[in-house]
C-alpha atoms as a PDB file:
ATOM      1  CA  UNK A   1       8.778 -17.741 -18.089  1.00  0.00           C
ATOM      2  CA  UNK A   2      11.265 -15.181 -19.183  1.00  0.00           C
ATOM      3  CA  UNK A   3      10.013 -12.777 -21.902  1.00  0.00           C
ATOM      4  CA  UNK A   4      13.095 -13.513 -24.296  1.00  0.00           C
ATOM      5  CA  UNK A   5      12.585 -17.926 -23.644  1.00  0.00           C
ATOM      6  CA  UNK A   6       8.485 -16.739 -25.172  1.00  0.00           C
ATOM      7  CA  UNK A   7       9.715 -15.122 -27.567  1.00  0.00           C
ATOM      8  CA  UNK A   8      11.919 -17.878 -28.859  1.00  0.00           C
ATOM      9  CA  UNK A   9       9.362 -20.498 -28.494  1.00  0.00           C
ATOM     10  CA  UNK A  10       6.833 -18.773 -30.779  1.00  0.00           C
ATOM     11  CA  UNK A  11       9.626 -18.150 -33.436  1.00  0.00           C
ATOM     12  CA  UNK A  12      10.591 -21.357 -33.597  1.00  0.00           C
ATOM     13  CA  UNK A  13       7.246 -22.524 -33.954  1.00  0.00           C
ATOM     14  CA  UNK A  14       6.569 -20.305 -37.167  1.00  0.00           C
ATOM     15  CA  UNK A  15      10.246 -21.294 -38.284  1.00  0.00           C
ATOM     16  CA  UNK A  16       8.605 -25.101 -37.858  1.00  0.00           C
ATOM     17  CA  UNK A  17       5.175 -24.026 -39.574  1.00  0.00           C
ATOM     18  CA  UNK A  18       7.355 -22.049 -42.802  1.00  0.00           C
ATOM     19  CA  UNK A  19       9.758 -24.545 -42.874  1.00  0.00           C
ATOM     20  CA  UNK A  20       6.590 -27.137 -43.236  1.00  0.00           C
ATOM     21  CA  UNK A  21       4.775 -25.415 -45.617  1.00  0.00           C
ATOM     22  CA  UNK A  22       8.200 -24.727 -48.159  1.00  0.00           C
ATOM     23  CA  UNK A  23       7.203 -21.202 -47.955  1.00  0.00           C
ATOM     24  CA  UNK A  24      10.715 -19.122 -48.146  1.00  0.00           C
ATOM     25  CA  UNK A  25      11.330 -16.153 -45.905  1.00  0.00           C
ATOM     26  CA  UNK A  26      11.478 -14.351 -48.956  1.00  0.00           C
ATOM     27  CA  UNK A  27       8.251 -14.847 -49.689  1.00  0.00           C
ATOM     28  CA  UNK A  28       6.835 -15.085 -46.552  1.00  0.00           C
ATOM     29  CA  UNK A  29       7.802 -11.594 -46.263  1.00  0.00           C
ATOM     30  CA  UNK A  30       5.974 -10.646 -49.409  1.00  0.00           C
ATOM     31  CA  UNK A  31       2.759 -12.390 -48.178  1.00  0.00           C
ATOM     32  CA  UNK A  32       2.302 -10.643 -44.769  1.00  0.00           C
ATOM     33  CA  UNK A  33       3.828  -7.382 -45.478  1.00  0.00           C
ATOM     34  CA  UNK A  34       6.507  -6.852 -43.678  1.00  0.00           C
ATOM     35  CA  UNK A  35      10.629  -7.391 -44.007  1.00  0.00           C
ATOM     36  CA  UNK A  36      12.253 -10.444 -44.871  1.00  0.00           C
ATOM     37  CA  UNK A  37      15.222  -9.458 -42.146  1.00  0.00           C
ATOM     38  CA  UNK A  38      12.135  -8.845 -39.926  1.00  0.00           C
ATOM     39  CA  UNK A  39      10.898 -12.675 -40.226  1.00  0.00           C
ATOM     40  CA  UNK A  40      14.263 -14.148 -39.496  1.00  0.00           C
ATOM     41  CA  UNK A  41      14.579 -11.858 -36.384  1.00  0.00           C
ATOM     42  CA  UNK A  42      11.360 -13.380 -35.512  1.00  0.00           C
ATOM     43  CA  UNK A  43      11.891 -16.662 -36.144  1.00  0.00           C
ATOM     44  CA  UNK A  44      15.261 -16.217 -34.100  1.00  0.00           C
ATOM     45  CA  UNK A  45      13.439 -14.682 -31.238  1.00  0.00           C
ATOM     46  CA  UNK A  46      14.910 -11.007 -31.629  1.00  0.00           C
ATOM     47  CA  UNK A  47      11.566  -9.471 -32.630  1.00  0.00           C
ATOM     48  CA  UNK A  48       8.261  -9.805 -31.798  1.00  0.00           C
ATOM     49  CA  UNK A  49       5.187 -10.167 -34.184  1.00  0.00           C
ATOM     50  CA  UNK A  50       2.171  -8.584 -34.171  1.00  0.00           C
ATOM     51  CA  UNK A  51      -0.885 -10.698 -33.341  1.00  0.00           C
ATOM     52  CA  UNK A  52      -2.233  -9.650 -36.742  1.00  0.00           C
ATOM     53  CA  UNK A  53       0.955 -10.598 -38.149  1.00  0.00           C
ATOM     54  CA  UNK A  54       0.853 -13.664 -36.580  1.00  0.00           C
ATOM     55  CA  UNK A  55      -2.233 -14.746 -37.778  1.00  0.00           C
ATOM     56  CA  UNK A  56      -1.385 -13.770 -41.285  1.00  0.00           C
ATOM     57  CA  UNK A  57       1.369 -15.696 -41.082  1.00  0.00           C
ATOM     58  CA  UNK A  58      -0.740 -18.588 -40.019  1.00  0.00           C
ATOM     59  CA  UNK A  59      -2.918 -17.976 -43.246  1.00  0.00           C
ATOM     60  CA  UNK A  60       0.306 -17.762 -45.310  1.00  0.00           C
ATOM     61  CA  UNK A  61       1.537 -21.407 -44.127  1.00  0.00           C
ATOM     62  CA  UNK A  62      -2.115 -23.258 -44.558  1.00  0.00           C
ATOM     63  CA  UNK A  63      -2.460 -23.464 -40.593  1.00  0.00           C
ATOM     64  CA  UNK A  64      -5.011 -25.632 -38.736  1.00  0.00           C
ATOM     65  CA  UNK A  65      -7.480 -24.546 -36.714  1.00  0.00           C
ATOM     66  CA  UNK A  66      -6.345 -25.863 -33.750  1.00  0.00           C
ATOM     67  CA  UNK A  67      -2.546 -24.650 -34.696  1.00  0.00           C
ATOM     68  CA  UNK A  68      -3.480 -21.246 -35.209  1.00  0.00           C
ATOM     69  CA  UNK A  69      -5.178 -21.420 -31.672  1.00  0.00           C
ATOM     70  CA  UNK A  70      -1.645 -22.413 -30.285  1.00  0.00           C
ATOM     71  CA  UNK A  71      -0.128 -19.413 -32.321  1.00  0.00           C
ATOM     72  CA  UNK A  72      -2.930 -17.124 -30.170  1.00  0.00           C
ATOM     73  CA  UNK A  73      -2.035 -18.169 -26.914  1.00  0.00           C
ATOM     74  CA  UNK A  74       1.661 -18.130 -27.848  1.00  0.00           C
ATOM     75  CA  UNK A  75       1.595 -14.739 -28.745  1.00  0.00           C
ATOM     76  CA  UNK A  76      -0.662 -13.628 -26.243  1.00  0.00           C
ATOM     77  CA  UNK A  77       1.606 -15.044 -23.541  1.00  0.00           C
ATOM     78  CA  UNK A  78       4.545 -13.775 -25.401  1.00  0.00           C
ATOM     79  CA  UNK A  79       2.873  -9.763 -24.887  1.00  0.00           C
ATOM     80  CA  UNK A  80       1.807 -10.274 -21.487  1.00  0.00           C
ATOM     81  CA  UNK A  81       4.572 -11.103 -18.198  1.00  0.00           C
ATOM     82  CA  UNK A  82       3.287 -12.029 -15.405  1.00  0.00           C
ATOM     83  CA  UNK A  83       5.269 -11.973 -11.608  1.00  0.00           C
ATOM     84  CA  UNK A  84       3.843 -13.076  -8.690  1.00  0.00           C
ATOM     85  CA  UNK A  85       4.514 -10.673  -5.627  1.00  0.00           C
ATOM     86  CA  UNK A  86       6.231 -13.283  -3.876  1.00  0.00           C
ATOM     87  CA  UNK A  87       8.169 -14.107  -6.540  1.00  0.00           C
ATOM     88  CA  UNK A  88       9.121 -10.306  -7.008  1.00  0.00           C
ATOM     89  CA  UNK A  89       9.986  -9.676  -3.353  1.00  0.00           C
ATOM     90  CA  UNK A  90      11.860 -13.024  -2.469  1.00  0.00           C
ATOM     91  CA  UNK A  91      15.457 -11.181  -3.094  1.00  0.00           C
ATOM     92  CA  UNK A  92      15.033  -7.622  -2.770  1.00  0.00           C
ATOM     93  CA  UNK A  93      13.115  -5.713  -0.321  1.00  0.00           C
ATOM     94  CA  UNK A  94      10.875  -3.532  -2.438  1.00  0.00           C
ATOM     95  CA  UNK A  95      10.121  -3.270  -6.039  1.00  0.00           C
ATOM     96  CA  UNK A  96       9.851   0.962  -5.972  1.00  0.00           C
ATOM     97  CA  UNK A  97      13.472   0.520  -7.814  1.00  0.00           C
ATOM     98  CA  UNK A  98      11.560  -1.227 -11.132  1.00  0.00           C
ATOM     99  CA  UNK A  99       9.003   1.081 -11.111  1.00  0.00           C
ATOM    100  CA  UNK A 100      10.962   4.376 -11.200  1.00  0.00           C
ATOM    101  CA  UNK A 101      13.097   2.869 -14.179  1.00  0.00           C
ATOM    102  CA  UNK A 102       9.903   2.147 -16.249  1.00  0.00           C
ATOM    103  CA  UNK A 103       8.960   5.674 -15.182  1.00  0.00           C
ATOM    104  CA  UNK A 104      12.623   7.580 -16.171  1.00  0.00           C
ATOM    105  CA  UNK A 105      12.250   5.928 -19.302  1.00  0.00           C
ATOM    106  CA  UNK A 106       8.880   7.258 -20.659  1.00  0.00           C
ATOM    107  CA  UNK A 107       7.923  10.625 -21.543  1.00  0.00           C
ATOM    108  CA  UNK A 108       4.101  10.605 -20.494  1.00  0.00           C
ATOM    109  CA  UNK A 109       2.466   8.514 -17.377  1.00  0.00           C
ATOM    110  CA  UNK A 110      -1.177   8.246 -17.415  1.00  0.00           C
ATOM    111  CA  UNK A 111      -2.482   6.001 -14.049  1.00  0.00           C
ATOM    112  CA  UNK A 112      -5.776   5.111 -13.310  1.00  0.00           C
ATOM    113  CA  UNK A 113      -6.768   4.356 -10.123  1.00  0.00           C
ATOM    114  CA  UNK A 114     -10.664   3.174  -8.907  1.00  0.00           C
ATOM    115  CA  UNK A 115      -9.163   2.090  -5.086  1.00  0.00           C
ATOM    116  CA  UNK A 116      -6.848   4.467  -4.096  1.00  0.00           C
ATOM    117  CA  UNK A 117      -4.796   7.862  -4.582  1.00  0.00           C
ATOM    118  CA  UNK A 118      -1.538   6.579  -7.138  1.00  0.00           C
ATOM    119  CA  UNK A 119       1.507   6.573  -5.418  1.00  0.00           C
ATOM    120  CA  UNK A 120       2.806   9.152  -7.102  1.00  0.00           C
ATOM    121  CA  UNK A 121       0.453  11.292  -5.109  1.00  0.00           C
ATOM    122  CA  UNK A 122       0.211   9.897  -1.666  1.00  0.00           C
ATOM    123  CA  UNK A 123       1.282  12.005   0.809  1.00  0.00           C
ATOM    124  CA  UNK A 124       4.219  10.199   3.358  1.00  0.00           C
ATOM    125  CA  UNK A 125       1.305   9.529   6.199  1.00  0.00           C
ATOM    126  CA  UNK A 126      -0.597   7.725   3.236  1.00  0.00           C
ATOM    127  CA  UNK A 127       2.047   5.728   1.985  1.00  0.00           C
ATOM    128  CA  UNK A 128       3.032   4.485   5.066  1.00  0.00           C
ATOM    129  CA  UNK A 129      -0.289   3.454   5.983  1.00  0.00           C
ATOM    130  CA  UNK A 130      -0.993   1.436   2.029  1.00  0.00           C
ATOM    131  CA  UNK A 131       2.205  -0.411   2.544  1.00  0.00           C
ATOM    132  CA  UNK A 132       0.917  -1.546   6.135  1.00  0.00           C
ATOM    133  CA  UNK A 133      -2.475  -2.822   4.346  1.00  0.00           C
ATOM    134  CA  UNK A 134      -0.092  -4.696   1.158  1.00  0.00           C
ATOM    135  CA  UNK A 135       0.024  -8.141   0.681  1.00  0.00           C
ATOM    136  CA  UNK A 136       2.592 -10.178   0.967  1.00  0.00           C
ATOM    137  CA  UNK A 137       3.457  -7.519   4.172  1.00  0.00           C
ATOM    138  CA  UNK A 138       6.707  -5.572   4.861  1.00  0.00           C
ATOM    139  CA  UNK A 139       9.000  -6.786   7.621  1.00  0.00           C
ATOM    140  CA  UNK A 140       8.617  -3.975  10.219  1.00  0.00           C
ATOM    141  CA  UNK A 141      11.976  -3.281   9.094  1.00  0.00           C
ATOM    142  CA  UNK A 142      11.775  -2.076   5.513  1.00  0.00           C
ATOM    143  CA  UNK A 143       8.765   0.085   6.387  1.00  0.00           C
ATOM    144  CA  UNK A 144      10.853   2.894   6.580  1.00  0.00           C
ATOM    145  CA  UNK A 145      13.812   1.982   2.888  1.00  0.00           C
ATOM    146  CA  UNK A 146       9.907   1.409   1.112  1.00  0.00           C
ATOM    147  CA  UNK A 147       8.407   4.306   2.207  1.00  0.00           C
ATOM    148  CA  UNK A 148      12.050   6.882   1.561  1.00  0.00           C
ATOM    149  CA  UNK A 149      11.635   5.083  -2.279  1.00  0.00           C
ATOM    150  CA  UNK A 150       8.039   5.362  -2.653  1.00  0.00           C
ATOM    151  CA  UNK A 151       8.956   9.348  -2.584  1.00  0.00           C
ATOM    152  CA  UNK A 152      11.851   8.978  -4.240  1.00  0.00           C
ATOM    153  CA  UNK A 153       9.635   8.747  -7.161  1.00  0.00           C
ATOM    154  CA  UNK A 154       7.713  11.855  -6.969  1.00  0.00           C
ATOM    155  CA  UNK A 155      10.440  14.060  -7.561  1.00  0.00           C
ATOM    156  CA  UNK A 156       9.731  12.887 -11.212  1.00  0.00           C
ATOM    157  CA  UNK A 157       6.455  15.208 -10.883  1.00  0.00           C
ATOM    158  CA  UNK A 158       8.888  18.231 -10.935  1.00  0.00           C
ATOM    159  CA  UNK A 159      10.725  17.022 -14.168  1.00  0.00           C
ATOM    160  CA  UNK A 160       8.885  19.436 -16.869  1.00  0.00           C
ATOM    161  CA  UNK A 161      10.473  16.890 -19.605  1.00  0.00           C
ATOM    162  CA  UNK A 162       7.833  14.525 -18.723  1.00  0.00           C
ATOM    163  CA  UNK A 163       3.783  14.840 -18.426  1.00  0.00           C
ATOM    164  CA  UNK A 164       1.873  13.224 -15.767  1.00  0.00           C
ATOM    165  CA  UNK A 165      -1.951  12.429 -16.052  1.00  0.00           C
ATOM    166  CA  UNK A 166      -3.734  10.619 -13.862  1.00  0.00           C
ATOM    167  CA  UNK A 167      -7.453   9.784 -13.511  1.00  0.00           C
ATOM    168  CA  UNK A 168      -9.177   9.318 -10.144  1.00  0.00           C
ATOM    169  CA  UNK A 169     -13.088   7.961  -8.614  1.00  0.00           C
ATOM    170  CA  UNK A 170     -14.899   9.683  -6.198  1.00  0.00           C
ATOM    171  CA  UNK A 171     -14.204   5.921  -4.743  1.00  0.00           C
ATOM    172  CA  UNK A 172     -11.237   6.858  -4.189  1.00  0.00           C
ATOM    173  CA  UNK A 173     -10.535   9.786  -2.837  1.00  0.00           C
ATOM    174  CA  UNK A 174     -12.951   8.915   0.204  1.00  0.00           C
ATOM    175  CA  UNK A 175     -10.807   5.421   0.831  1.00  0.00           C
ATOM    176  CA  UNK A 176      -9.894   6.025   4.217  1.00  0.00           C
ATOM    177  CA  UNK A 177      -6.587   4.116   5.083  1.00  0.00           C
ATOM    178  CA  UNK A 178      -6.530   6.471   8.265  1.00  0.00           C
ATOM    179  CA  UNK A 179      -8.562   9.213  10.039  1.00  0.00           C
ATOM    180  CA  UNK A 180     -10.093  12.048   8.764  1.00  0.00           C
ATOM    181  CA  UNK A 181      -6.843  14.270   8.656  1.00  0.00           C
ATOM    182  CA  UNK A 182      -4.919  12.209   7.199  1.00  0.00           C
ATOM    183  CA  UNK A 183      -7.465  11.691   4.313  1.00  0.00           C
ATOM    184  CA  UNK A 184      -8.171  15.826   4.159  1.00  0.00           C
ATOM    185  CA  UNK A 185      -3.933  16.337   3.762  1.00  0.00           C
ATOM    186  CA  UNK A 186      -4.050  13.886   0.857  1.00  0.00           C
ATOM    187  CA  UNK A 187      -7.070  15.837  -0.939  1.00  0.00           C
ATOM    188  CA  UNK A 188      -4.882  19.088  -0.279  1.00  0.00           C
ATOM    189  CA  UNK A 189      -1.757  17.738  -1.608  1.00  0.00           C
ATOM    190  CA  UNK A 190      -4.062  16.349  -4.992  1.00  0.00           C
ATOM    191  CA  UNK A 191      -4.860  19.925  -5.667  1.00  0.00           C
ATOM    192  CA  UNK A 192      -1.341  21.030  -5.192  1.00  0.00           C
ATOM    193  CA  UNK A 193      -0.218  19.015  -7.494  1.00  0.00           C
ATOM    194  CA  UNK A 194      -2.613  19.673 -10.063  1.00  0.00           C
ATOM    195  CA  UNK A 195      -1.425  23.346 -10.311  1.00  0.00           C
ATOM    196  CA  UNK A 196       1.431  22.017 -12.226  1.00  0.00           C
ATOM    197  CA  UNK A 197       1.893  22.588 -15.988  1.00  0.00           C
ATOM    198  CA  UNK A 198       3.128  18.779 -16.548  1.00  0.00           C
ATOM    199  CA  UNK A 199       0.592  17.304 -14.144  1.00  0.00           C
ATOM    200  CA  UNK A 200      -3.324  16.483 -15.476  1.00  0.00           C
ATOM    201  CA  UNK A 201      -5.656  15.362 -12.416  1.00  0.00           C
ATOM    202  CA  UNK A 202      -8.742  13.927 -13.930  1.00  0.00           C
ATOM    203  CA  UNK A 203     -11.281  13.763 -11.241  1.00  0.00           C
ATOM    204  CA  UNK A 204     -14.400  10.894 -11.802  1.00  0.00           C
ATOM    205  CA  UNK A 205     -17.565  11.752  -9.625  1.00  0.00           C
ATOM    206  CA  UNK A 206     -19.615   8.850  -8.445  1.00  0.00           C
ATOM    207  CA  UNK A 207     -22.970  10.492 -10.083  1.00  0.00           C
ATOM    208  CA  UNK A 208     -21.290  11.148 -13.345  1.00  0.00           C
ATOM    209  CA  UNK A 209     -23.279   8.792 -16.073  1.00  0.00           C
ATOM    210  CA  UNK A 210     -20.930   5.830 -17.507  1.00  0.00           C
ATOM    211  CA  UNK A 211     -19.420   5.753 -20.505  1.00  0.00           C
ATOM    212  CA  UNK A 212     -16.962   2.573 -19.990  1.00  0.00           C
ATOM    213  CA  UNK A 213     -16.770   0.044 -16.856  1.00  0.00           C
ATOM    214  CA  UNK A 214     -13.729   0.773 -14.151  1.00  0.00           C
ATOM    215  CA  UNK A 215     -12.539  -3.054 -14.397  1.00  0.00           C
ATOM    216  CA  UNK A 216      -9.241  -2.472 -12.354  1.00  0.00           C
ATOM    217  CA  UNK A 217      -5.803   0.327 -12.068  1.00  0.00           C
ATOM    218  CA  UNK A 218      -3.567   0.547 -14.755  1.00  0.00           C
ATOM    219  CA  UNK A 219      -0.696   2.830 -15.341  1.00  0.00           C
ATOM    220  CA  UNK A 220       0.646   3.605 -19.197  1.00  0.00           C
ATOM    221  CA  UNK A 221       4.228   4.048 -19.990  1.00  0.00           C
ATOM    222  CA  UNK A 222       4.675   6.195 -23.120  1.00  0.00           C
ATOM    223  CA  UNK A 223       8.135   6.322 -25.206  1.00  0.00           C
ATOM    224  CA  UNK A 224       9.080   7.758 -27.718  1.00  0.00           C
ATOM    225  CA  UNK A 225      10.050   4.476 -29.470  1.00  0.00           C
ATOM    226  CA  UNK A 226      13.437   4.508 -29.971  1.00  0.00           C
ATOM    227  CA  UNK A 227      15.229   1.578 -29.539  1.00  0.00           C
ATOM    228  CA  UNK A 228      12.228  -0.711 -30.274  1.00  0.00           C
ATOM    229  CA  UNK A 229      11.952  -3.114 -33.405  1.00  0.00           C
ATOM    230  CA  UNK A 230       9.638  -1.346 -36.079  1.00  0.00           C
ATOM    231  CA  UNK A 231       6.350   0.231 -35.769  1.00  0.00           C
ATOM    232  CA  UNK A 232       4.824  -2.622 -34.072  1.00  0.00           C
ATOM    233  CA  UNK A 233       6.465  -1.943 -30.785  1.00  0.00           C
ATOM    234  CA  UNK A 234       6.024   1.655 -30.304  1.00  0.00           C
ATOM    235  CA  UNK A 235       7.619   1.123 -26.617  1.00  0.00           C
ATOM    236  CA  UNK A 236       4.330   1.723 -24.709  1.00  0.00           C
ATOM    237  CA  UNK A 237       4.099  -0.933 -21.471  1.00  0.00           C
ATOM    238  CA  UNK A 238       1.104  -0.940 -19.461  1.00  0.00           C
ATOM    239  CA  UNK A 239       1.584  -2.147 -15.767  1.00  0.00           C
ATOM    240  CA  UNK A 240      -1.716  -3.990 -14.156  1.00  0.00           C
ATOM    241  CA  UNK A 241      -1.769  -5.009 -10.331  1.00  0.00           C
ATOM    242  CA  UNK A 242      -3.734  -7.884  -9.307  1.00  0.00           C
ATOM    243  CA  UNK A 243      -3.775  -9.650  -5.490  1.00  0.00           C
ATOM    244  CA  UNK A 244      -1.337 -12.140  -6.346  1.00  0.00           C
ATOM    245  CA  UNK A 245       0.800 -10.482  -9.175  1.00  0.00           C
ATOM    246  CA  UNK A 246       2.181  -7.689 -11.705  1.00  0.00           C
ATOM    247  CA  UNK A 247       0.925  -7.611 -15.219  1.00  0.00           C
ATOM    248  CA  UNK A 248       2.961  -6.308 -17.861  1.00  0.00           C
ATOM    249  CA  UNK A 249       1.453  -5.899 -21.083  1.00  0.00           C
ATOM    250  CA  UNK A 250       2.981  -4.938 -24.444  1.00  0.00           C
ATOM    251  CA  UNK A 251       2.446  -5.044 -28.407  1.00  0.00           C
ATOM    252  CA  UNK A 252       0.254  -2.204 -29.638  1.00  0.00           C
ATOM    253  CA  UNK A 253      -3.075  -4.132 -30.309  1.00  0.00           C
ATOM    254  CA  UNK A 254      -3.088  -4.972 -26.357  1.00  0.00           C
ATOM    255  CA  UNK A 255      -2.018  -1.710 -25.566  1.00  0.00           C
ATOM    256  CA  UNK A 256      -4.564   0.046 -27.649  1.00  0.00           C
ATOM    257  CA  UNK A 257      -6.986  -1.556 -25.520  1.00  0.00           C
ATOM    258  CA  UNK A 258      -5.747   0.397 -22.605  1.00  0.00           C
ATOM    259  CA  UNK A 259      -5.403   3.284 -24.992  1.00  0.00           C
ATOM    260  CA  UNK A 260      -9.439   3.612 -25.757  1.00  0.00           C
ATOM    261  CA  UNK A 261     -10.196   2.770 -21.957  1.00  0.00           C
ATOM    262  CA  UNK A 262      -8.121   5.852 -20.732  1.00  0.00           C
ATOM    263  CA  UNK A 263      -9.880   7.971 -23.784  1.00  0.00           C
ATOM    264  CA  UNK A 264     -13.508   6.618 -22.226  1.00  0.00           C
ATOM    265  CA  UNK A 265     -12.361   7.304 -18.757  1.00  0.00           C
ATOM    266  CA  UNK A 266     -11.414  10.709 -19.461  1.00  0.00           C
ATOM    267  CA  UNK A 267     -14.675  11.517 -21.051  1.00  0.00           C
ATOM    268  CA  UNK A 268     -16.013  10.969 -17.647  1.00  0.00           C
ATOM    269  CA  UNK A 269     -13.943  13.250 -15.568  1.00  0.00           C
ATOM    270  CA  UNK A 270     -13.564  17.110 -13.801  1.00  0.00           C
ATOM    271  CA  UNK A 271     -10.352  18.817 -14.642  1.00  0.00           C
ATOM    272  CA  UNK A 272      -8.470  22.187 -13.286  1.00  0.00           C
ATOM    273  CA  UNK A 273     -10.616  23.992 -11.917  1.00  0.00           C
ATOM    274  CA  UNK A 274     -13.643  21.760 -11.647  1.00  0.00           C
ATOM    275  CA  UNK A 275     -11.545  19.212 -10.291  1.00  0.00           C
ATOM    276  CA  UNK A 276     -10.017  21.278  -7.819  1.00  0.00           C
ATOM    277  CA  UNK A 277     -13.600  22.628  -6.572  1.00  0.00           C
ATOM    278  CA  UNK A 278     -14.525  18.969  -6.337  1.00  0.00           C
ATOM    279  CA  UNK A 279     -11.815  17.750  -3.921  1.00  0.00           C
ATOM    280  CA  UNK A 280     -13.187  21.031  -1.869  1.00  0.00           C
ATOM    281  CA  UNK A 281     -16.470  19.620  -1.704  1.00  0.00           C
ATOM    282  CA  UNK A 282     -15.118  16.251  -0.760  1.00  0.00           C
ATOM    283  CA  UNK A 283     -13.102  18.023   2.120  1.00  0.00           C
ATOM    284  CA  UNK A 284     -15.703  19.996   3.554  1.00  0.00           C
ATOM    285  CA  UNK A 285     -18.086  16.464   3.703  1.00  0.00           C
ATOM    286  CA  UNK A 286     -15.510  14.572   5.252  1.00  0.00           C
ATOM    287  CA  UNK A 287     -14.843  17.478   7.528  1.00  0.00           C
ATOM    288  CA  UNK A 288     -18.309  18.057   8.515  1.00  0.00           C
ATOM    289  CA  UNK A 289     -18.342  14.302   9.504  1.00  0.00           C
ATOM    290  CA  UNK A 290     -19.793  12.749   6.087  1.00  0.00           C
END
């Protein structure tokens, strides 16, 4: 469902609850703390509540149980689209074009990858050899428009406007999509990279002790805001990819989530220098046959 037709639908269904209860907007407003402009923008569909805000809402109107467990789901929907890959790819051949807009319109990327070097990282011999392993598959065809996007995007690494910080496992830096060489470039081109002043390569050894489970990727878009409703939509998107589809997650109580993961993650990793000796170690293993 389109983000704007969820938004709608939960606004109209606190406009229903208000209207129910013969609370004014007025006072509505008064009772949750926020704008009285801001609750007919959300009833109307134009803004989008906080799941606190939602809940007090529900409080403010005498909601039911099982209503306010309607208004959850609502809103939880509403904060999270979801688009199968199939779905995605049926009328265009790649989706690097999507990507590189959410990434020219933030200011800081943080990825975290368990599986696999990010894109933004992957040498050409490495991309080409991911997209042969994706599913739903690339016609033969568009191997080669995919592959001249996917590196498209790393130019971005060279724009000093923007910071770059990316966490990686030991996990994956020894996923082999190829043979040793190809593997031993990639670990050469991490450390490149990692020289720069806008670029943070976080480095997570296998023996390090957890702090914080590695549940699946995510990458964090970071704005600075503008053009965003109020203070409850800071801008921030966070972009999950699961077998069958793209996550993308907004609202800054789901994104905080994301938020203290990265912090836990990054309590667990090598950086500069210690990172940099690390993917030397990991060369001279897999050289040596390991």
């Amino acid at each position: 469902m389109d983000p704007q037709i969820k938004r709608q639908w939960l606004g109209a269904e606190l406009r229903r609850l208000r209207d129910m209860a013969g609370v004014s907007g007025r006072d509505l407003a008064e009772q949750i703390g926020i704008s009285q402009s801001k609750v007919s923008r959300i009833e109307a569909g134009a803004a989008m509540p906080s799941f606190s805000q939602v809940m007090a809402w529900a409080e403010a109107v005498n909601a039911p149980d099982e209503t306010r467990e309607v208004l959850a789901s609502l809103t939880q929907a509403a904060f999270t689209e979801v688009q199968t890959w199939r779905a995605a790819l049926r009328n265009r051949p790649h989706l690097q074009g999507e990507i590189q807009k959410l990434e020219r319109g933030a200011h800081l990327i943080r990825t975290f990858q368990p599986t696999l070097v990010p894109g933004l990282l992957q040498t050409a011999e490495y991309v080409k050899r991911v997209l042969t392993l994706f599913q739903p598959g690339y016609a033969e065809d568009k191997l080669a428009t995919v592959l001249a996007a996917r590196l498209d995007r790393q130019l971005a690494l060279y724009d000093e406007a923007k910071r770059f910080e990316f966490l990686i496992t030991e996990a994956a830096l020894r996923w082999r999509p190829g043979p040793p060489r190809l593997l031993l470039a990639q670990l050469d081109r991490i450390a490149s990279l990692s020289t720069l002043e806008n670029v943070s390569v976080g480095l997570i050894p296998l023996a390090t002790e957890a702090v914080t489970s590695m549940a699946h990727a995510f990458v964090m878009f970071e704005t600075d805001g503008e053009g965003h409703d109020d203070e409850d939509d800071d801008g921030a998107v966070v972009t999950v990819e699961t077998v069958h589809a793209n996550l993308v997650v907004k609202g800054s109580e789901s994104v905080s989530l994301y938020h203290d993961r990265w912090a836990a993650l990054s309590r667990m990793a090598l950086f500069d220098d210690a990172a940099r000796s690390f993917l030397s170690q990991i060369s001279a293993t897999i050289r040596s046959g390991g």
